[in-house]
Protein backbone atom coordinates (compact mmCIF):
# COMPACT_ATOMS: atom_id res chain seq x y z
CA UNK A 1 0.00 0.00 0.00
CA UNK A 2 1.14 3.12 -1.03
CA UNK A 3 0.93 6.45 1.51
CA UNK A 4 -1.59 9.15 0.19
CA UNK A 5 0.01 12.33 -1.52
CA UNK A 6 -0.18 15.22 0.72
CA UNK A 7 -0.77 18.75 -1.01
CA UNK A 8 2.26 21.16 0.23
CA UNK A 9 0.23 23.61 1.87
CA UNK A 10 -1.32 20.80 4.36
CA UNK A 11 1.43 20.87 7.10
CA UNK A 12 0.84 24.41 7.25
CA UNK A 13 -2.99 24.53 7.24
CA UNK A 14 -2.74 21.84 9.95
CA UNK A 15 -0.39 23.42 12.41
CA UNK A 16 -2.71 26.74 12.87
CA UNK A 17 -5.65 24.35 13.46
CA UNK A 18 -4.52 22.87 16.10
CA UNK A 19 -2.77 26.28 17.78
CA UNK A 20 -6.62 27.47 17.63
CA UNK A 21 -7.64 24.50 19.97
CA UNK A 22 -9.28 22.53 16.87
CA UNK A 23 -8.72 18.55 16.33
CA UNK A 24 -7.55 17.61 13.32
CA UNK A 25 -7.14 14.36 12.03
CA UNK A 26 -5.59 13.55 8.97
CA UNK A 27 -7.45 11.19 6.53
CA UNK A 28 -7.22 9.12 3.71
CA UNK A 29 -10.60 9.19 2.09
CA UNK A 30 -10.32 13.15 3.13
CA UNK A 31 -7.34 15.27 3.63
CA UNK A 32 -8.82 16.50 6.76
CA UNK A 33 -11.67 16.07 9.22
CA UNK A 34 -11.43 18.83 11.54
CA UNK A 35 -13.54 18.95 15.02
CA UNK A 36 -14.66 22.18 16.59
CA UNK A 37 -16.90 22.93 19.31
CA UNK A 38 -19.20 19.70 18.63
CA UNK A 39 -19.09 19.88 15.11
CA UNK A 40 -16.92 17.62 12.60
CA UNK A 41 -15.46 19.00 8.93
CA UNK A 42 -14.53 16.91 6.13
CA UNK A 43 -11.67 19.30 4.24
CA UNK A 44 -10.19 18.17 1.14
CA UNK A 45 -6.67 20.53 0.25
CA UNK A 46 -6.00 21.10 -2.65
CA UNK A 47 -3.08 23.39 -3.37
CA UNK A 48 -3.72 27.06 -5.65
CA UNK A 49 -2.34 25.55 -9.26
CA UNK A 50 -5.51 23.53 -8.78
CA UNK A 51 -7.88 26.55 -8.94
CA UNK A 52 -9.51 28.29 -11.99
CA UNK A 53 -9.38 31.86 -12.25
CA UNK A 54 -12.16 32.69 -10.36
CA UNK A 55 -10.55 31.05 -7.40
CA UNK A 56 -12.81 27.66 -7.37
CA UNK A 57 -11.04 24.19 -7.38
CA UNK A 58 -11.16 22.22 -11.12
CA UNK A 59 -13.58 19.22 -10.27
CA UNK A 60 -11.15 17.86 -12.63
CA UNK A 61 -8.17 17.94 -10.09
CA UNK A 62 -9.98 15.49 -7.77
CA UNK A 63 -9.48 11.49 -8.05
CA UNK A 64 -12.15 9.65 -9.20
CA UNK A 65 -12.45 8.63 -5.24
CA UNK A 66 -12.78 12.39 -3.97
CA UNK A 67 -15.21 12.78 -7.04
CA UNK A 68 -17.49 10.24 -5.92
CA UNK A 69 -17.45 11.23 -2.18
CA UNK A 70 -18.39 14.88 -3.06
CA UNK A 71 -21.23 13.48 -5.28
CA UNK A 72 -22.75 11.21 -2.84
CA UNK A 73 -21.93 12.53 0.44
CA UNK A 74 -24.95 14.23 2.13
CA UNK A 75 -22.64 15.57 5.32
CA UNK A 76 -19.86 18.53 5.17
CA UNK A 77 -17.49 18.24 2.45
CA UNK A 78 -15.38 21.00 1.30
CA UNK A 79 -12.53 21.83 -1.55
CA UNK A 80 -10.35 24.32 0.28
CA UNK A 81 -6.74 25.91 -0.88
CA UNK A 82 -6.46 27.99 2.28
CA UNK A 83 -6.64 28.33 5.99
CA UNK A 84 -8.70 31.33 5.96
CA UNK A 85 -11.34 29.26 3.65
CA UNK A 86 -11.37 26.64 6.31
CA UNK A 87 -12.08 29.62 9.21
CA UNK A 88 -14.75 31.11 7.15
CA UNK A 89 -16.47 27.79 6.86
CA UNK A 90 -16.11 26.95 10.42
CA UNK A 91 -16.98 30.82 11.25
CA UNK A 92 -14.24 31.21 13.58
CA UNK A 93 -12.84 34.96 13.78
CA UNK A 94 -9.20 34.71 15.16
């Protein structure tokens, strides 16, 4: 078995997490699943050259796996390229 692919601006996005008190567990159907006062957060990273011009993810940058979860999944699942996307979907004002 071969160990998942991390996008380079995980370790980064990870670290701040957890200095804001969040648990964060790193996944391999998910990049992320983040828990905050209660609530859990599926996160997929993906790093910027994955993002159009208007600052959305390319569906076509996800594997056929992440495609298939986003489809079918009817819980919290979110393309991110940035902390600050994360805090705006957990509505956390640091």
């Amino acid at each position: 078995m071969r160990a998942k692919r991390r996008d380079a601006n995980e370790v980064e996005i990870v670290r701040a997490l957890r200095k804001m008190g969040m648990t964060v567990l790193l996944s391999d159907a998910v990049d992320l699943i983040i828990g905050y006062h209660g609530v859990n957060y599926l996160i997929e990273i993906k790093d910027k050259t994955t993002l159009k011009k208007d600052g959305k993810f390319k569906y076509g940058s996800l594997r056929p796996s992440q495609k298939k979860l986003l489809a079918e999944w009817r819980g919290q699942y979110h393309v991110v390229s940035s902390l600050d996307q994360i805090l705006e979907i957990i509505k956390c004002a640091i």
